[in-house]
PDB file of N, CA and C in Angstrom:
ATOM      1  N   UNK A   1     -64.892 148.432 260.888  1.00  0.00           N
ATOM      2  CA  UNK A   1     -65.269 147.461 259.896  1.00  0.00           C
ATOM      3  C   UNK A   1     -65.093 148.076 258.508  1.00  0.00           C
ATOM      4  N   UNK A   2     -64.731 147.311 257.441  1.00  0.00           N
ATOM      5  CA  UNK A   2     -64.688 147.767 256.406  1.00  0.00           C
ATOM      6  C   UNK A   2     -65.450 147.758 255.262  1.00  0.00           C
ATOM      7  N   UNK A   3     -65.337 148.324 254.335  1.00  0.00           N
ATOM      8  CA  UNK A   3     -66.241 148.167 253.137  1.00  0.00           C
ATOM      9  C   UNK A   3     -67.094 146.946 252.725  1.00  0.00           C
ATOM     10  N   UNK A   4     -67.982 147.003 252.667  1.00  0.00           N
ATOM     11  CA  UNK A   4     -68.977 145.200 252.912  1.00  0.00           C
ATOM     12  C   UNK A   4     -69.209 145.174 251.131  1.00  0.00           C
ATOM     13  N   UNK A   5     -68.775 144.544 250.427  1.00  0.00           N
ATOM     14  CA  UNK A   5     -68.718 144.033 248.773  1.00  0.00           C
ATOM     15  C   UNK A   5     -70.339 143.674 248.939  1.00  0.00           C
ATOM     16  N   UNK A   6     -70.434 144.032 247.134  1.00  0.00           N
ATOM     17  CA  UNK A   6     -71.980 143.834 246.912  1.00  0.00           C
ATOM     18  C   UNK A   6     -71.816 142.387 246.480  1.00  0.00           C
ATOM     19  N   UNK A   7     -72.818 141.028 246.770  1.00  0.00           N
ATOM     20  CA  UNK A   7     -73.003 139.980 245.961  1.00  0.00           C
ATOM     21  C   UNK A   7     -72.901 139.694 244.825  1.00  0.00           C
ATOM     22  N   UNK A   8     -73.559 140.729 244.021  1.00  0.00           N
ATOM     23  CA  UNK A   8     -74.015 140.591 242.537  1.00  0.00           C
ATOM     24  C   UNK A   8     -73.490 142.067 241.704  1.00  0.00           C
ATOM     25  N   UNK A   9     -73.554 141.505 240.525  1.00  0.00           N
ATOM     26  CA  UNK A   9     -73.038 143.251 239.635  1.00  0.00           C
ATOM     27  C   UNK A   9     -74.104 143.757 239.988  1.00  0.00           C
ATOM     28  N   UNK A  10     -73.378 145.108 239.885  1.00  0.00           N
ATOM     29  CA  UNK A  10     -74.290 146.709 239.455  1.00  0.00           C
ATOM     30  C   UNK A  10     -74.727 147.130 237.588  1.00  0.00           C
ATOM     31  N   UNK A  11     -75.936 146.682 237.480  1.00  0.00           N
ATOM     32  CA  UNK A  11     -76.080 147.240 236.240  1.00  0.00           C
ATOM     33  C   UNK A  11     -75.742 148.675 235.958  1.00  0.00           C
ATOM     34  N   UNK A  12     -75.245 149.265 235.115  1.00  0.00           N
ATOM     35  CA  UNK A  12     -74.627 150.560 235.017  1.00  0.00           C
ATOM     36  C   UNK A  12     -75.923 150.877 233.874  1.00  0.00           C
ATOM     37  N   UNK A  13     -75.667 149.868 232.452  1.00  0.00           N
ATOM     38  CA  UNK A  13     -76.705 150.790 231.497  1.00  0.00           C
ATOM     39  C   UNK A  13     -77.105 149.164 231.013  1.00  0.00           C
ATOM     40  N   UNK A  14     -78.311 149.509 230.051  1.00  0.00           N
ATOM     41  CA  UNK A  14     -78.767 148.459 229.550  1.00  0.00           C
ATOM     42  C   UNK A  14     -79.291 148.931 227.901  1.00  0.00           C
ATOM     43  N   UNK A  15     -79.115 148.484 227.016  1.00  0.00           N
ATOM     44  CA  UNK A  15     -79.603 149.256 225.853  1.00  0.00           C
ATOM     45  C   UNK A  15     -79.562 148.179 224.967  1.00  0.00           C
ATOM     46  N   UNK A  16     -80.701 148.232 223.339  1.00  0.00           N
ATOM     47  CA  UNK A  16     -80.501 147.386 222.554  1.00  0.00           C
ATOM     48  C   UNK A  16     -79.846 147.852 221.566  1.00  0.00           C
ATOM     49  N   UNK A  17     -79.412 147.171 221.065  1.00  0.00           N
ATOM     50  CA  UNK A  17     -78.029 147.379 219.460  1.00  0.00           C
ATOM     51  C   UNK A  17     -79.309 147.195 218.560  1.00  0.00           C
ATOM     52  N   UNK A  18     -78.761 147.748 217.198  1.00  0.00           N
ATOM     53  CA  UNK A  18     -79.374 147.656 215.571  1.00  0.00           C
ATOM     54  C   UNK A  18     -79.973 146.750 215.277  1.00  0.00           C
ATOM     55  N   UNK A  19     -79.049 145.910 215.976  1.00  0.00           N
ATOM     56  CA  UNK A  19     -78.965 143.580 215.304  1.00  0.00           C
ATOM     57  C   UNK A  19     -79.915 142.866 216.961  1.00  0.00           C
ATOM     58  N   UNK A  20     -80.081 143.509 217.731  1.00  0.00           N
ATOM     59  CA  UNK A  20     -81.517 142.842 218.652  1.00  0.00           C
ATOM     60  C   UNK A  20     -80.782 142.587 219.366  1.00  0.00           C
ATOM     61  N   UNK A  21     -79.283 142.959 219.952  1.00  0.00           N
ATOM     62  CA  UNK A  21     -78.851 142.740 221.271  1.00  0.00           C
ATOM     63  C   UNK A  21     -78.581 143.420 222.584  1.00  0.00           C
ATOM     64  N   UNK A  22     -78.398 142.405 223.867  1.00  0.00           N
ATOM     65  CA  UNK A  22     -78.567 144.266 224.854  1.00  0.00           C
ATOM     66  C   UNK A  22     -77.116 143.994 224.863  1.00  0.00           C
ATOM     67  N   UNK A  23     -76.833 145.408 224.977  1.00  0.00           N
ATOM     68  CA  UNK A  23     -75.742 145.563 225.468  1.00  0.00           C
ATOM     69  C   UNK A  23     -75.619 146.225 226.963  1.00  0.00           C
ATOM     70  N   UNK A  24     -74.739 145.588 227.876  1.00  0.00           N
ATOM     71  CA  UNK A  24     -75.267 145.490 228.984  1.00  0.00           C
ATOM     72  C   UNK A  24     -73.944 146.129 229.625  1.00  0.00           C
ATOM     73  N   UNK A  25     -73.844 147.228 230.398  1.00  0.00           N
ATOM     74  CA  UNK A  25     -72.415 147.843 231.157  1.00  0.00           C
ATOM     75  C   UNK A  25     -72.910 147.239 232.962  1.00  0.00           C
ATOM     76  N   UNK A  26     -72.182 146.653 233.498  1.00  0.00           N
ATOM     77  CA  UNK A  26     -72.185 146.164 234.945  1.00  0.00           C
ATOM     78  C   UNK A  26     -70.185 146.857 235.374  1.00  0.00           C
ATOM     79  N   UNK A  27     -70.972 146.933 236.706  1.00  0.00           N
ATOM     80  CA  UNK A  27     -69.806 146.875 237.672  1.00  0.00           C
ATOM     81  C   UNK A  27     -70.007 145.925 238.799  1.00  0.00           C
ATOM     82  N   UNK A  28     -68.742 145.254 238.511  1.00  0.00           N
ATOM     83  CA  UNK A  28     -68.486 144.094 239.308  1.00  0.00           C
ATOM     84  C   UNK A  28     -67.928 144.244 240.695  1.00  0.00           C
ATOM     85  N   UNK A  29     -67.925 143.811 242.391  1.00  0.00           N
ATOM     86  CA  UNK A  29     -67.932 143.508 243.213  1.00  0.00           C
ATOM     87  C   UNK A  29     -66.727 144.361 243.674  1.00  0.00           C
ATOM     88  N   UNK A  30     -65.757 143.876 242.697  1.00  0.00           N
ATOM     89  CA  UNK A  30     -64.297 144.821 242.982  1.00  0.00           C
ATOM     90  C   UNK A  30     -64.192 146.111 242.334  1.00  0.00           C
ATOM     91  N   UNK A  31     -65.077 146.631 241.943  1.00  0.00           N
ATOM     92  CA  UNK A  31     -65.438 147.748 241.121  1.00  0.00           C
ATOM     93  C   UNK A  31     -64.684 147.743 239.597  1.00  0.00           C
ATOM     94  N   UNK A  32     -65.001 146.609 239.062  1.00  0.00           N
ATOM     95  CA  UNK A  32     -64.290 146.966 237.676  1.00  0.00           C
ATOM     96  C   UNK A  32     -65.784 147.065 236.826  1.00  0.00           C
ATOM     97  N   UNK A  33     -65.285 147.997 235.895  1.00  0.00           N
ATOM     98  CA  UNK A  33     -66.418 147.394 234.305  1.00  0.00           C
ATOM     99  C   UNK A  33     -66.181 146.880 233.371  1.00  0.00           C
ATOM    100  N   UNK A  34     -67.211 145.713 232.944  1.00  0.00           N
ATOM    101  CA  UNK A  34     -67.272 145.025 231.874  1.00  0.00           C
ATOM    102  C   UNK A  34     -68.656 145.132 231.382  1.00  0.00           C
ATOM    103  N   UNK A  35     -68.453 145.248 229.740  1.00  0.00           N
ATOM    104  CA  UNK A  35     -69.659 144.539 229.179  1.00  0.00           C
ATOM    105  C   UNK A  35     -70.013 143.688 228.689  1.00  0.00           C
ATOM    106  N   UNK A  36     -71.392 143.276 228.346  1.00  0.00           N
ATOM    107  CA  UNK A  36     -71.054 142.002 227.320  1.00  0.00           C
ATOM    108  C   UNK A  36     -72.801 142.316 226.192  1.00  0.00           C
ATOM    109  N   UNK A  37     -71.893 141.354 225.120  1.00  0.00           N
ATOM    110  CA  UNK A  37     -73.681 141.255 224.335  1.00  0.00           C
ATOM    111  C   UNK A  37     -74.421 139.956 224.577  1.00  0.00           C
ATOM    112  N   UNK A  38     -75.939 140.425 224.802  1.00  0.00           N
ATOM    113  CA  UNK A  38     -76.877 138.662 225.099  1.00  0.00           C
ATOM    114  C   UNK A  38     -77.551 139.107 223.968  1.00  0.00           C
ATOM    115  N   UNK A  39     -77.716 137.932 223.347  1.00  0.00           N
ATOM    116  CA  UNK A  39     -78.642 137.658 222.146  1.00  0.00           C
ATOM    117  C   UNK A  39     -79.120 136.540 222.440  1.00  0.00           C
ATOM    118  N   UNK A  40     -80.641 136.685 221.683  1.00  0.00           N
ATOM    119  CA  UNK A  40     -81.623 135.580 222.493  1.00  0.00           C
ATOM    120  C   UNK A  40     -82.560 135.450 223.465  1.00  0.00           C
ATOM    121  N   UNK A  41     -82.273 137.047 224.594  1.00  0.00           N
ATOM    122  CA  UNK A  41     -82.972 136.309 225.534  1.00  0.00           C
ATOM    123  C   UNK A  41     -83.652 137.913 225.987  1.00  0.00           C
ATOM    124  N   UNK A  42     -84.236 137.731 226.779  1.00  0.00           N
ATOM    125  CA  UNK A  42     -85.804 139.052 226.832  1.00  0.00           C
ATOM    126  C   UNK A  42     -84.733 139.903 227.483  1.00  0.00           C
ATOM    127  N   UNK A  43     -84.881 140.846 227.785  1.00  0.00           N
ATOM    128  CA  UNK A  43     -84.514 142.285 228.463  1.00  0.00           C
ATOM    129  C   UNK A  43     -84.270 141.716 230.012  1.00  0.00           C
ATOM    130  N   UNK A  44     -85.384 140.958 230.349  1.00  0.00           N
ATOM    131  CA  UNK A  44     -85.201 140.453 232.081  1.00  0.00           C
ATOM    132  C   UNK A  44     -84.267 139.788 232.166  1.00  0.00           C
ATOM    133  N   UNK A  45     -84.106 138.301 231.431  1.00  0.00           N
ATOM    134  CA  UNK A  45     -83.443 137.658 231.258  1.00  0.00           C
ATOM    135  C   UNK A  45     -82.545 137.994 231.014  1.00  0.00           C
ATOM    136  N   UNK A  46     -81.349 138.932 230.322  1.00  0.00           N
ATOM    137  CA  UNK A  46     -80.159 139.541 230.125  1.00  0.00           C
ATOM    138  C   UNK A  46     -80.069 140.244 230.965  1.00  0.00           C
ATOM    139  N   UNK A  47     -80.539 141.067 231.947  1.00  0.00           N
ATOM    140  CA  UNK A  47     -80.213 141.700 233.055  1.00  0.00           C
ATOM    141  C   UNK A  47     -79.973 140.610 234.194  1.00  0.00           C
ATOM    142  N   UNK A  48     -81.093 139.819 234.286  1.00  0.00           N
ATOM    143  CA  UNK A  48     -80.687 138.592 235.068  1.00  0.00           C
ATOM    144  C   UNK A  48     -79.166 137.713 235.597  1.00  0.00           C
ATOM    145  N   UNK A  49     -78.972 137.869 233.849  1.00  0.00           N
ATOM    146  CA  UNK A  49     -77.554 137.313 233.325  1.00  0.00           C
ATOM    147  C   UNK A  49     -76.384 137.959 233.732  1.00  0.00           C
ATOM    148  N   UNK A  50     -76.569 139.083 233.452  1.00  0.00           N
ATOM    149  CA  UNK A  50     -75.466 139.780 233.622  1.00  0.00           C
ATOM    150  C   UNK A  50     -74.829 140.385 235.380  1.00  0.00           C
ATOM    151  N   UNK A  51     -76.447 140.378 235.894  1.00  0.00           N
ATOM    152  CA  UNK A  51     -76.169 140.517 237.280  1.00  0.00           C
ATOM    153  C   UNK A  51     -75.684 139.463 237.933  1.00  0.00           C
ATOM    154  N   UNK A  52     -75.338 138.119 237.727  1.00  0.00           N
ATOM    155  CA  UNK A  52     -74.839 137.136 237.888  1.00  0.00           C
ATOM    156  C   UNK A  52     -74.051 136.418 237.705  1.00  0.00           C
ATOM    157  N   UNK A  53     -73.304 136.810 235.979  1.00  0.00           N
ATOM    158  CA  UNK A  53     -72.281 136.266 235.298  1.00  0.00           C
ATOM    159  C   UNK A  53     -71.366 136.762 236.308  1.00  0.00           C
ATOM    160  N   UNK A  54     -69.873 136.090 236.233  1.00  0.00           N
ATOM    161  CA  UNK A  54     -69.037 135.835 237.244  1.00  0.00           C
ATOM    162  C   UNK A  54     -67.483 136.673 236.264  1.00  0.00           C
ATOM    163  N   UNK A  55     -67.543 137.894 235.976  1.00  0.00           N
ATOM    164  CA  UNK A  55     -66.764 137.933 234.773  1.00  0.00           C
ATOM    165  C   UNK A  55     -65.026 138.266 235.170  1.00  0.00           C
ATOM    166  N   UNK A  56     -65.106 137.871 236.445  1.00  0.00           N
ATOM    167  CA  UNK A  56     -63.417 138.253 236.674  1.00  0.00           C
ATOM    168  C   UNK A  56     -63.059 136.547 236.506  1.00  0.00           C
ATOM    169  N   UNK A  57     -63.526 135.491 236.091  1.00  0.00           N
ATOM    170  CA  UNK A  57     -63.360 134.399 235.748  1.00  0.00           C
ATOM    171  C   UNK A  57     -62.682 134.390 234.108  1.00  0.00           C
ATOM    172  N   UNK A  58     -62.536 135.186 233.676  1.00  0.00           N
ATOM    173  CA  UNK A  58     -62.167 135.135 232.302  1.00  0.00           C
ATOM    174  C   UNK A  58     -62.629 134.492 231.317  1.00  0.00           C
ATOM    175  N   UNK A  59     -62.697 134.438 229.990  1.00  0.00           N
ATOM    176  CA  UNK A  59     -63.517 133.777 229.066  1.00  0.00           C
ATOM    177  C   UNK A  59     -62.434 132.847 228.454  1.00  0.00           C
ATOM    178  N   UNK A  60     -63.102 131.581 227.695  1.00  0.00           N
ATOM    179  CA  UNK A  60     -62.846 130.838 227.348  1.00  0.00           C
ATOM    180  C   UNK A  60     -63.632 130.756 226.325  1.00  0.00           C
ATOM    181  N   UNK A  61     -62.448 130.596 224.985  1.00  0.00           N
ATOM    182  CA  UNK A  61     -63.500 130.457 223.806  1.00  0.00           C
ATOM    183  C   UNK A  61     -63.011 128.634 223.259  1.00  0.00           C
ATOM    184  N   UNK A  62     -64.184 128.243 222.583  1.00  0.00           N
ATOM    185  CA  UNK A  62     -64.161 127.093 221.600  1.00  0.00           C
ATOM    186  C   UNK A  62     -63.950 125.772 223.516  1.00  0.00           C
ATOM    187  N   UNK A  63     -63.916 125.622 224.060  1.00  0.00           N
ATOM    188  CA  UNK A  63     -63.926 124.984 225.467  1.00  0.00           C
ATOM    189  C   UNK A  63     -65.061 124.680 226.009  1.00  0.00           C
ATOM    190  N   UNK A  64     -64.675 123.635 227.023  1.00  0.00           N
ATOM    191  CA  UNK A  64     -66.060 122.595 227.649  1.00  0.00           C
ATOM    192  C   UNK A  64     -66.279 124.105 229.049  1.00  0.00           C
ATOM    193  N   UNK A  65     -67.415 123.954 229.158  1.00  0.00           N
ATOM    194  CA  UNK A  65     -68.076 125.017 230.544  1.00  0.00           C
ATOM    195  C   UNK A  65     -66.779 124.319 231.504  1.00  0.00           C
ATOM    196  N   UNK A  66     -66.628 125.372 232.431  1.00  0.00           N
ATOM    197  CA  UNK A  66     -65.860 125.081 233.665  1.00  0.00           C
ATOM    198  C   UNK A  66     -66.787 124.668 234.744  1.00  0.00           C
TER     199      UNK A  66
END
């Protein structure tokens, strides 16, 4: 049997910026890393986020949600 993929990202680091945001390092399912910034929302809540965001979906800027 082979390698069994995790569900959800791996938080790698979590830290706040100058300007009140986390900046958040995850590794994703296929083992890549991405980060991203959450502004707005508590420490739980951005870890929450990020363990869940879907980020090999690519971003879309100025566009309706997919």
């Amino acid at each position: 049997m082979g390698k069994r993929l995790r569900k959800y990202n791996q938080i790698i680091s979590c830290d706040r910026t100058p300007h009140g945001c986390w900046k958040i390092y995850v590794r994703t399912p296929n083992d890549q890393i991405h980060h991203r910034l959450y502004m707005g929302y508590s420490k739980a809540e951005a870890l929450r986020k990020a363990r869940r965001e879907d980020f090999d979906k690519g971003t879309f800027f100025n566009q309706p949600s997919r």
